[in-house]
Protein backbone atom coordinates (compact mmCIF):
# COMPACT_ATOMS: atom_id res chain seq x y z
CA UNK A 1 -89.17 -40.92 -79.15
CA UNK A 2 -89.93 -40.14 -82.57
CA UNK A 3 -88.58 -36.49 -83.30
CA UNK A 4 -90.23 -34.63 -85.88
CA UNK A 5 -87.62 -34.00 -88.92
CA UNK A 6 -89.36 -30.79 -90.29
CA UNK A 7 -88.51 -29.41 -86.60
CA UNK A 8 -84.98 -31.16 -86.34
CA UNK A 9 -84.40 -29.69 -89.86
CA UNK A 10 -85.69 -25.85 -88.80
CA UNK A 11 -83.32 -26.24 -85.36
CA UNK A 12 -80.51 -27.08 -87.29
CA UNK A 13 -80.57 -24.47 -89.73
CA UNK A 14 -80.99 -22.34 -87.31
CA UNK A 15 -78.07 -23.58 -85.28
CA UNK A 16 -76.19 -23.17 -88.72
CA UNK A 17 -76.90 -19.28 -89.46
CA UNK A 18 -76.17 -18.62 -85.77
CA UNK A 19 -72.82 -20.12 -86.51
CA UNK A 20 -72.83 -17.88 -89.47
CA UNK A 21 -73.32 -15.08 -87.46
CA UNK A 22 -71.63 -15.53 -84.52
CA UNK A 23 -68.70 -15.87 -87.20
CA UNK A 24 -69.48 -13.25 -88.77
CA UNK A 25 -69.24 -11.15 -85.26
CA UNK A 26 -65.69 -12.76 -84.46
CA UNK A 27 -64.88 -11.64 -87.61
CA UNK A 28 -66.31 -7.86 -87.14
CA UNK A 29 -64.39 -7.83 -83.50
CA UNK A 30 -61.23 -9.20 -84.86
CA UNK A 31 -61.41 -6.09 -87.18
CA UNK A 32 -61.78 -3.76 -84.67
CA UNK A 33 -59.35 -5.21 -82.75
CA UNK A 34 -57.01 -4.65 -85.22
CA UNK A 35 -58.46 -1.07 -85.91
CA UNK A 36 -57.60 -0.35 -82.48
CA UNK A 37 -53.97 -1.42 -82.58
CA UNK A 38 -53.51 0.00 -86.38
CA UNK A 39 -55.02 3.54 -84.85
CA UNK A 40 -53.09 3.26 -81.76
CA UNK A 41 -49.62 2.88 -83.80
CA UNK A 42 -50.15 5.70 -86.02
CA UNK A 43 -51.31 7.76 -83.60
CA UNK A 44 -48.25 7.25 -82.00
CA UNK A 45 -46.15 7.34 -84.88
CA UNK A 46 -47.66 10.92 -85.72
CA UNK A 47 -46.64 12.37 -82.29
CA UNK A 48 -43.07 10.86 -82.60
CA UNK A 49 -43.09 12.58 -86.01
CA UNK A 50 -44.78 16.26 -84.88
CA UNK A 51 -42.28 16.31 -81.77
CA UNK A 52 -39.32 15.74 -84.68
CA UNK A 53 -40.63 18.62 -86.49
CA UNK A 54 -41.14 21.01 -82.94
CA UNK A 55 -37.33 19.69 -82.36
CA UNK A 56 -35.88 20.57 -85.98
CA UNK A 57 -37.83 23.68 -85.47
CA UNK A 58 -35.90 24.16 -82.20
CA UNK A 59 -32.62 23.40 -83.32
CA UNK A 60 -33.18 25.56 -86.36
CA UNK A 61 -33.93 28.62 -84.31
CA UNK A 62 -31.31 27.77 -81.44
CA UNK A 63 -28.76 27.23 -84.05
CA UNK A 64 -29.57 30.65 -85.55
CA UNK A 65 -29.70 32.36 -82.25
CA UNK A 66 -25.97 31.32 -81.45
CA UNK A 67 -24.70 32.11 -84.80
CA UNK A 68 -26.81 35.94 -84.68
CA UNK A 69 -25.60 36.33 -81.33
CA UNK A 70 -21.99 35.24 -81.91
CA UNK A 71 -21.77 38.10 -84.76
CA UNK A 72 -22.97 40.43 -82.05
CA UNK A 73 -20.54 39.48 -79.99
CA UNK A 74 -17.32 39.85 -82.12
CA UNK A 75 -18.82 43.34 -83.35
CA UNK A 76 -19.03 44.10 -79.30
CA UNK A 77 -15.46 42.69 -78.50
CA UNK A 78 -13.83 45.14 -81.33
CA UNK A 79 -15.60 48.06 -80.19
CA UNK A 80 -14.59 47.30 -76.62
CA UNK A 81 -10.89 46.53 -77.69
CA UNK A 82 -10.83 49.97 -79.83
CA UNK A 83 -12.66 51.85 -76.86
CA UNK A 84 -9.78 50.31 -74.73
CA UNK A 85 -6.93 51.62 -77.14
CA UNK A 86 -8.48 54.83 -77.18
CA UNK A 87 -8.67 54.72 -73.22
CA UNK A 88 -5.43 53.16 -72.96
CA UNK A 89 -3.79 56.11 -74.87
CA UNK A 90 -5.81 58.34 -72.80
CA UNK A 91 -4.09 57.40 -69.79
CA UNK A 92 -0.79 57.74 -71.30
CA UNK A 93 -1.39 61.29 -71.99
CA UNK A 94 -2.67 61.94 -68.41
CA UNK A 95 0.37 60.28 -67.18
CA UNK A 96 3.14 62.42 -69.45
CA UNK A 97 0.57 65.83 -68.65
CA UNK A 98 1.00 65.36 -64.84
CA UNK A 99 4.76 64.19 -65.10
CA UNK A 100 5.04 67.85 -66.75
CA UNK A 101 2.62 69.68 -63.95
CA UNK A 102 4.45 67.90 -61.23
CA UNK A 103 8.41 69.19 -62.74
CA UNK A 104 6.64 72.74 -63.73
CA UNK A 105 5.10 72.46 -59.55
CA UNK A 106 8.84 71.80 -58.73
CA UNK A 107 10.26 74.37 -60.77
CA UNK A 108 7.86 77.24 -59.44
CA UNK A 109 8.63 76.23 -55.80
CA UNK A 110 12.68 76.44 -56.17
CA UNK A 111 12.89 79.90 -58.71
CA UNK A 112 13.03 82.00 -55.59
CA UNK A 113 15.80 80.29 -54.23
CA UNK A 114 17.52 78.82 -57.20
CA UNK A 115 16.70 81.21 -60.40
CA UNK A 116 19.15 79.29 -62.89
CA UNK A 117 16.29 76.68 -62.07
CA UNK A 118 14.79 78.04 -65.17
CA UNK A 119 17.51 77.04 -67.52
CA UNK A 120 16.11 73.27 -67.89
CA UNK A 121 13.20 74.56 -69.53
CA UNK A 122 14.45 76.31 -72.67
CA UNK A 123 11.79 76.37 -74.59
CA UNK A 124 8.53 76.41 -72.53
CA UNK A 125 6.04 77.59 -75.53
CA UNK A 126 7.22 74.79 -77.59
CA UNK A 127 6.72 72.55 -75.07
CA UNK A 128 3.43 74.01 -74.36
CA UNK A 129 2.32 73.78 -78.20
CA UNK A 130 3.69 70.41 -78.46
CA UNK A 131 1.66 69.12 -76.11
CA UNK A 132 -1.53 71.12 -76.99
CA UNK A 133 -1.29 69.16 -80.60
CA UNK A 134 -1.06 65.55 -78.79
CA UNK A 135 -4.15 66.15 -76.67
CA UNK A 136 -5.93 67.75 -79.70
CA UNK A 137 -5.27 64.53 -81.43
CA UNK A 138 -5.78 62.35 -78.93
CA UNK A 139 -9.40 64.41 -78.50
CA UNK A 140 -10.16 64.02 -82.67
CA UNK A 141 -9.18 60.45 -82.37
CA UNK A 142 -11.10 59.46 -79.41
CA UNK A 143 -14.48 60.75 -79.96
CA UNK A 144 -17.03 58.42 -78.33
CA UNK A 145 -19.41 58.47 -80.87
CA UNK A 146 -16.87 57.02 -83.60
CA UNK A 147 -17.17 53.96 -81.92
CA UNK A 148 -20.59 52.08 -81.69
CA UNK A 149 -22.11 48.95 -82.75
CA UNK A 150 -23.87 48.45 -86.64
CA UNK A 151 -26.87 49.84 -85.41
CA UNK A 152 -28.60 49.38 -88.95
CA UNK A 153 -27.62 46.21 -88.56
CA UNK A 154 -29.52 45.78 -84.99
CA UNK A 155 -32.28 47.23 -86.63
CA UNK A 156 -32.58 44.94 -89.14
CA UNK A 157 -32.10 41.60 -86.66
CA UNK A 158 -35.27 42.96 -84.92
CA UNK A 159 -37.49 43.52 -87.73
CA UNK A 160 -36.37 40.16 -88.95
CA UNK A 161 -36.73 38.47 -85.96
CA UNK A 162 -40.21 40.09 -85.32
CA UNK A 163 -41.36 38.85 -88.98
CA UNK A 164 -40.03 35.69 -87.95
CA UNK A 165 -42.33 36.16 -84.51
CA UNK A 166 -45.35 37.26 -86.52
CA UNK A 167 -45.02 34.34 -88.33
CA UNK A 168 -44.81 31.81 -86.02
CA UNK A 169 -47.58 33.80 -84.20
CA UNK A 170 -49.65 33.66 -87.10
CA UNK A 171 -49.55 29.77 -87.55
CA UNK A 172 -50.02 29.12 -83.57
CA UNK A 173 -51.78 27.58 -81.81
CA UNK A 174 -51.90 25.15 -84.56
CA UNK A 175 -55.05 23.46 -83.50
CA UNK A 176 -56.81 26.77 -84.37
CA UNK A 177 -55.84 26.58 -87.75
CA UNK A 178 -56.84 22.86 -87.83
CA UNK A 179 -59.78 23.43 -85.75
CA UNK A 180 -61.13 26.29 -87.66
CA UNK A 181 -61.17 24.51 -90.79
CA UNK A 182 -63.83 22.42 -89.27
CA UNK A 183 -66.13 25.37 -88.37
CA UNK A 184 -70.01 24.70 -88.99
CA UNK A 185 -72.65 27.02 -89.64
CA UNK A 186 -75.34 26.58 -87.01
CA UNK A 187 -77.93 29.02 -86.31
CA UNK A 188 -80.18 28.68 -82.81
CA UNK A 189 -83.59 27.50 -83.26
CA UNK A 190 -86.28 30.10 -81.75
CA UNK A 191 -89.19 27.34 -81.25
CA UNK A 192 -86.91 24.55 -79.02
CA UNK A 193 -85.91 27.96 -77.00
CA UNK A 194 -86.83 28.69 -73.30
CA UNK A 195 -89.94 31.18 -72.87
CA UNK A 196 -87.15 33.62 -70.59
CA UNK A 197 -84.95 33.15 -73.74
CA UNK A 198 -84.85 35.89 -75.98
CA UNK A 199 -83.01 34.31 -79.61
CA UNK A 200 -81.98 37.05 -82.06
CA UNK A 201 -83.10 37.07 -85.82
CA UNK A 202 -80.55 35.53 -87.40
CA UNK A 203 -80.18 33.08 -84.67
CA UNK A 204 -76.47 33.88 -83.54
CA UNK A 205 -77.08 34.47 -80.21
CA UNK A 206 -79.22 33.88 -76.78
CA UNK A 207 -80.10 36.35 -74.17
CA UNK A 208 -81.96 35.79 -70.58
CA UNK A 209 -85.17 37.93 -70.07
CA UNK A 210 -86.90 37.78 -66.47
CA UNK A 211 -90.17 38.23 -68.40
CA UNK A 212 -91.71 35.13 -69.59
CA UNK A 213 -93.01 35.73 -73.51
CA UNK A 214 -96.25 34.30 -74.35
CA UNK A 215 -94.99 31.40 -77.50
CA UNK A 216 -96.45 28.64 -78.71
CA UNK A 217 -96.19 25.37 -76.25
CA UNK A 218 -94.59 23.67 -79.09
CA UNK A 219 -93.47 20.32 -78.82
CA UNK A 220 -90.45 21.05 -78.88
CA UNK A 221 -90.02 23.93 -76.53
CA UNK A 222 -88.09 23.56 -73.51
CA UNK A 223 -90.66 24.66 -70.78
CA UNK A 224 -88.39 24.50 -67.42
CA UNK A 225 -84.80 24.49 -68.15
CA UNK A 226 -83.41 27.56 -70.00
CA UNK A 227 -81.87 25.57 -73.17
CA UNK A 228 -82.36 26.35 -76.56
CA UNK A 229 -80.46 24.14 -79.43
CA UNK A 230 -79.65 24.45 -82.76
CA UNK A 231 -81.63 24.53 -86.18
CA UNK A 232 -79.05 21.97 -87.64
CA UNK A 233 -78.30 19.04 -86.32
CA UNK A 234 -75.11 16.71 -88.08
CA UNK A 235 -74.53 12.92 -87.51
CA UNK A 236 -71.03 12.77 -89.49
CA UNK A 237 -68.03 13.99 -89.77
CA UNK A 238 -65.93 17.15 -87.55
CA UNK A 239 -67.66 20.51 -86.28
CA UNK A 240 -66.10 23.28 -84.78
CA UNK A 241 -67.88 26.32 -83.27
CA UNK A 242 -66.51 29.08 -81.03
CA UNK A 243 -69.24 31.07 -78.53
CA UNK A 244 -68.40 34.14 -76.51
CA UNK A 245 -69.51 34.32 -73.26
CA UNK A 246 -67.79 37.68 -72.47
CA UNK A 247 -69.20 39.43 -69.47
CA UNK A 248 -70.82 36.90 -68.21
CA UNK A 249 -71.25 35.06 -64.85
CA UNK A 250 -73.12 31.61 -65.37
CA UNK A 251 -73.29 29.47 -68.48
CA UNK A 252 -74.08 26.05 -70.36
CA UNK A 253 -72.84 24.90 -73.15
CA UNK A 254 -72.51 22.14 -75.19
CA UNK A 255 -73.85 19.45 -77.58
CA UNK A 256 -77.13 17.16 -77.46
CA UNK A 257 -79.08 14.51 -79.40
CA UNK A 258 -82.84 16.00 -80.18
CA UNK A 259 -84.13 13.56 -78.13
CA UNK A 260 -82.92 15.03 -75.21
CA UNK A 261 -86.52 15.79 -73.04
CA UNK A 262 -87.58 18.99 -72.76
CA UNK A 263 -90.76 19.19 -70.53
CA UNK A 264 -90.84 19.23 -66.91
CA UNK A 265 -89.02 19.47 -64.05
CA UNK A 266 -86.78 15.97 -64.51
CA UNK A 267 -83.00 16.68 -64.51
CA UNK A 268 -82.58 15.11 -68.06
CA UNK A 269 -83.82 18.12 -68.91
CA UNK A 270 -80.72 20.31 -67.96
CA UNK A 271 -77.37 20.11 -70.12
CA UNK A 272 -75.24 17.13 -69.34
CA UNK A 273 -77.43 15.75 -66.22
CA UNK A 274 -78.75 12.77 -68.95
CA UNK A 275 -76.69 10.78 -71.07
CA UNK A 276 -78.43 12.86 -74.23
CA UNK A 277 -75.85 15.54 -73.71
CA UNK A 278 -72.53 16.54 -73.11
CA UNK A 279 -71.97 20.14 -71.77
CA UNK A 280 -69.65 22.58 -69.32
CA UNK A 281 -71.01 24.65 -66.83
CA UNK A 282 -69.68 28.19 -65.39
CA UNK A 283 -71.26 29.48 -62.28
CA UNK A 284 -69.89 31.53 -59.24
CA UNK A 285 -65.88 31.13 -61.08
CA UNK A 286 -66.21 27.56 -60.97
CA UNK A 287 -66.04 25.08 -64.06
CA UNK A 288 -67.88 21.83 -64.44
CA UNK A 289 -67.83 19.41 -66.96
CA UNK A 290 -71.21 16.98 -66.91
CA UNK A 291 -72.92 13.95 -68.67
CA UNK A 292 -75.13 11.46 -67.33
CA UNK A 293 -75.38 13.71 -64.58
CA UNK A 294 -71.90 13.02 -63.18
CA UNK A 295 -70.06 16.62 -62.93
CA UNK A 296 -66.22 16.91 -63.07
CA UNK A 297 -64.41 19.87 -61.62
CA UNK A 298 -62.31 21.41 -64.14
CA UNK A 299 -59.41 23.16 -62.41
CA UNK A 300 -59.79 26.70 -63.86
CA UNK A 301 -60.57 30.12 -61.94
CA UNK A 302 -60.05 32.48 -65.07
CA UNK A 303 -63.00 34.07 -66.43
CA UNK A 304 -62.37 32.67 -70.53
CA UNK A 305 -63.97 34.76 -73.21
CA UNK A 306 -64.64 32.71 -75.75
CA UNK A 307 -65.31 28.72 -75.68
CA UNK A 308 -64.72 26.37 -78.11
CA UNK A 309 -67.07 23.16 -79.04
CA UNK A 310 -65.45 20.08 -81.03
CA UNK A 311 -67.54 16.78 -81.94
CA UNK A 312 -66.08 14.82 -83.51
CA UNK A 313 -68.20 11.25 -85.11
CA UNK A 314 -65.22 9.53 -86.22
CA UNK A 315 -63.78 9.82 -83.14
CA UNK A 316 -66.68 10.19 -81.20
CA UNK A 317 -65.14 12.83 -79.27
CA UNK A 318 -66.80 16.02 -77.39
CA UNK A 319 -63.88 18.26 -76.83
CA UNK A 320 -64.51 22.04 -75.02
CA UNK A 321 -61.39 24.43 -75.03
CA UNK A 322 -60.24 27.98 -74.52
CA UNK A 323 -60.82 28.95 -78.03
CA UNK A 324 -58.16 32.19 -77.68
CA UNK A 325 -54.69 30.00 -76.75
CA UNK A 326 -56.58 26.49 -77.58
CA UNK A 327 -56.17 25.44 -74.02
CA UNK A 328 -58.28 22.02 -73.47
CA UNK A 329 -60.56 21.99 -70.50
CA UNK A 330 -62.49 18.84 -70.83
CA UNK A 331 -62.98 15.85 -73.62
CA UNK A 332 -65.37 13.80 -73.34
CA UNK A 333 -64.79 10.32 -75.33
CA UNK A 334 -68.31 9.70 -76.07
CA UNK A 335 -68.11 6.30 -78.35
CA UNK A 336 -70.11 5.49 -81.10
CA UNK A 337 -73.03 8.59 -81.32
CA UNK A 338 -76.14 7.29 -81.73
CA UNK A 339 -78.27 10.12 -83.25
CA UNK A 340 -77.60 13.26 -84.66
CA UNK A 341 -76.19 15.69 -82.68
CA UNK A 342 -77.17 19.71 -82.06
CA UNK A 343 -75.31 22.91 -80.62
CA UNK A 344 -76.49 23.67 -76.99
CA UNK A 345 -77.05 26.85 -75.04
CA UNK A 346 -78.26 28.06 -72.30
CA UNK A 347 -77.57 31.30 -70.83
CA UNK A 348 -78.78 31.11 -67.65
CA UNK A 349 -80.65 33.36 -65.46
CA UNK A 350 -79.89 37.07 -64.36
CA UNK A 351 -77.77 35.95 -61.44
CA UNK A 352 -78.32 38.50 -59.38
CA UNK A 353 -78.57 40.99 -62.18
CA UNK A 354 -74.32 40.33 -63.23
CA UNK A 355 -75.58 37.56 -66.01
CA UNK A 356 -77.50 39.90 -68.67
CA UNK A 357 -74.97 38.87 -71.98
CA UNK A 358 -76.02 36.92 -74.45
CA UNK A 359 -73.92 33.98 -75.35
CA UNK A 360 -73.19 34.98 -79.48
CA UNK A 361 -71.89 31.82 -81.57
CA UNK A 362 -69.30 34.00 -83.55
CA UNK A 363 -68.91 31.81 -86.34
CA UNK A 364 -72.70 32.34 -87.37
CA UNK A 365 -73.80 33.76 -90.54
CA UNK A 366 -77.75 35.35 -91.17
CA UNK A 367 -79.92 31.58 -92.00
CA UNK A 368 -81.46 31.52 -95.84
CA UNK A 369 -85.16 31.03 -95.60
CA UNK A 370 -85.23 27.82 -96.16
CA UNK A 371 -83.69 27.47 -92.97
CA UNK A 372 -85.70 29.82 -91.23
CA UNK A 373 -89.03 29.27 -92.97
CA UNK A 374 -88.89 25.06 -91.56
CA UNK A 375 -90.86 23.68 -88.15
CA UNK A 376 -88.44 21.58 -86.18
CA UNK A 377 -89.40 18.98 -83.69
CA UNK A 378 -87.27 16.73 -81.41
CA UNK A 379 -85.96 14.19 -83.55
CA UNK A 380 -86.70 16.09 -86.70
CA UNK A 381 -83.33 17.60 -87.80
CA UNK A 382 -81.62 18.78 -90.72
CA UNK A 383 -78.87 16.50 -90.79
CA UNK A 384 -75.31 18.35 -92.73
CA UNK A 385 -72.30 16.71 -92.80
C-alpha cells in the first residue's frame, strides 16, 4: 500500500506539536503542583508565625498582669499588717480598761463592808488621766482612714490598662483592618434593577416597592426576580464591601458574573440557584448559603446588622461575614472566575409588611457622571481592578 508522504509528513508533524503540547501541559501541571505545595507551606508557616505573635502577646500581658498584681498585693499585705498592729494594740487597751473596771467593780462592792478598801487606790485621778492619754493616743494613732491603699496609684493602673484596652480594641478584629483596606467603590445600577425595586440616586442603596414602576424593558433588566447588581463589575484582584440590612426580615446578597439571566421565571434567575452566582439568603431567622442551586444551612439565629462581601480572584474565594466582630458565616472556594464579577442585591419583598428597609452598601460614595451618564448591558461592564 503506497502511503502518500505529503499526508505521512502532515500526521507526523502533527503527532510532533501534540507532543509539544502535551509537554508543554505536563509542564504547566507540574507548576501548579508545585504552586500548591509552595502555597500550602507558607500558608502554614504564616499561621505558626501569627499564633507566635498572639502567644508573645499573651505572655507579655500575663507576665505584666502578675507583676501589676503582685505590687498590689504587697501594698495590701502592709496595710493589713499595720491595720492588724493598730487592732492588735486596740485589744490590749480593752484588755488593761476592763482589768481596771473589773478591780474598780470589786472595790465598789466591798467599801461598805471594808472602807480601808479604798487605800489601794491612792491616786484615782491620776489613774484616770493616765489612762484617758493612752486611749487618746491609741484613737490619733489608729484612725482608719490613715491607712488605705495608693489610690492614685489604682487610678492610674486603670486608665493605663483601659488605654492599653482601647488599643487593642482599636486594632481588633484584625481582619477588619485588613479587610477594609480592600474596600471597593460600587454603586447599584438602576437599569439591571427589578421594576418593584426602587434604587436611590447615588446608587447606595435598594428598597422594595409593591407598586410596579413603568421602566424601560431593557435588556438588561431583571423582569421576575427582585435583583439588581452593580454598575462596576472587577475581574482582578481583592474587594471588600459591607451592606446593612438593619431592620430587616428577608434578604439576598452576594456576587454574580453579568451573564447571570435575567428574564423569566427559570431559577438561574434568583441569587445563587445557577452557578453564575454566589449569594446568602435571610428569611424567617434562618441563614442559607447557595450556588448552583445547592443551599447550605448556616447555623446562625441572630438577626446581624451589617454583612460583609469578600471576592477574592487570586484566591478565587467568595467569603460573607458578620462585618461588626468579623465572624465568618460561609466561604465559598469558587476556583478560577471566569468573567468579571458584580455586587448583588436583592431586597426582597414586603414580607408581610416587616421587610420595608432598604439594604444601603455603606461603603458607597455619590457616582461621577461618567459613571452614571453610561448604558450597561449583561456582559458589558466596567471592569476596575
Amino acid at each position: 500500500m503506497c502511503v502518500d508522504p505529503f499526508l505521512q509528513e502532515a500526521l507526523e508533524k502533527n503527532q510532533t506539536c501534540l507532543k509539544k503540547q502535551r509537554e508543554a501541559v505536563k509542564y504547566r501541571l507540574k507548576k501548579l503542583a508545585a504552586r500548591q505545595s509552595e502555597i500550602t507551606k507558607k500558608s502554614s508557616e504564616l499561621r505558626e508565625r501569627i499564633i507566635r505573635k498572639y502567644q508573645e502577646i499573651q505572655t507579655v500581658l500575663e507576665e505584666d498582669l502578675r507583676i501589676t498584681l503582685s505590687h498590689l498585693k504587697v501594698e495590701e499585705r502592709a496595710a493589713v499588717t499595720a491595720l492588724d498592729g493598730l487592732m492588735e494594740k486596740s485589744c490590749a487597751l480593752i484588755q488593761d480598761i476592763e482589768q481596771d473596771l473589773a478591780r474598780l467593780t470589786l472595790a465598789l462592792d466591798q467599801i461598805s463592808t471594808e472602807p480601808d478598801t479604798m487605800s489601794f487606790f491612792s491616786n484615782p485621778e491620776q489613774e484616770d488621766a493616765e489612762m484617758v492619754d493612752r486611749v487618746m493616743d491609741l484613737l490619733n494613732q489608729s484612725d482608719p482612714s490613715n491607712v488605705s491603699l495608693d489610690e492614685a496609684k489604682a487610678d492610674q493602673i486603670l486608665s493605663l490598662s483601659n488605654n492599653m484596652l482601647l488599643l487593642i480594641c482599636s486594632q481588633t478584629p484584625l481582619m477588619k483592618k485588613l479587610l477594609k483596606s480592600y474596600s471597593s467603590e460600587v454603586h447599584l445600577d438602576s437599569e439591571t434593577a427589578h421594576p418593584k425595586l426602587i434604587v436611590s440616586p447615588h446608587g447606595d442603596s435598594v428598597g422594595y416597592t409593591d407598586t410596579w414602576q413603568q421602566l424601560p424593558d431593557l435588556p438588561g433588566r431583571f423582569d421576575t426576580t427582585l435583583n439588581v447588581i452593580s454598575l462596576q463589575g472587577f475581574s482582578f484582584g481583592r474587594h471588600y464591601w459591607e451592606l446593612d440590612v438593619t431592620g430587616k426580615t428577608y434578604w439576598e446578597l452576594g456576587v454574580t458574573y453579568p451573564s447571570i439571566p435575567r428574564k423569566g421565571p427559570s431559577e438561574d434567575c434568583w441569587l445563587g440557584r445557577g452557578l453564575e452566582s454566589w449569594c446568602v439568603e435571610f428569611f424567617d431567622g434562618e441563614y442559607t448559603a447557595w450556588h448552583g442551586g445547592v443551599p447550605h444551612q448556616l447555623p446562625f439565629t441572630k438577626c446581624f446588622c451589617r454583612i460583609g462581601v469578600l471576592c477574592s480572584f487570586p484566591a478565587g474565594l467568595v467569603t460573607f461575614l458578620e462585618a461588626d466582630k468579623m465572624t465568618p458565616l460561609f466561604s465559598f472556594c469558587a476556583g478560577v472566575f471566569s468573567e468579571c464579577l458584580h455586587l448583588a442585591l436583592c431586597p426582597g419583598h414586603d414580607h408581610d409588611g416587616k421587610n420595608a428597609k432598604p439594604i444601603v452598601i455603606c461603603n458607597a460614595s455619590p457616582p461621577t457622571s461618567e459613571c452614571s451618564d453610561q448604558q450597561h448591558f449583561p456582559g458589558d461592564s466596567e471592569v476596575t481592578s
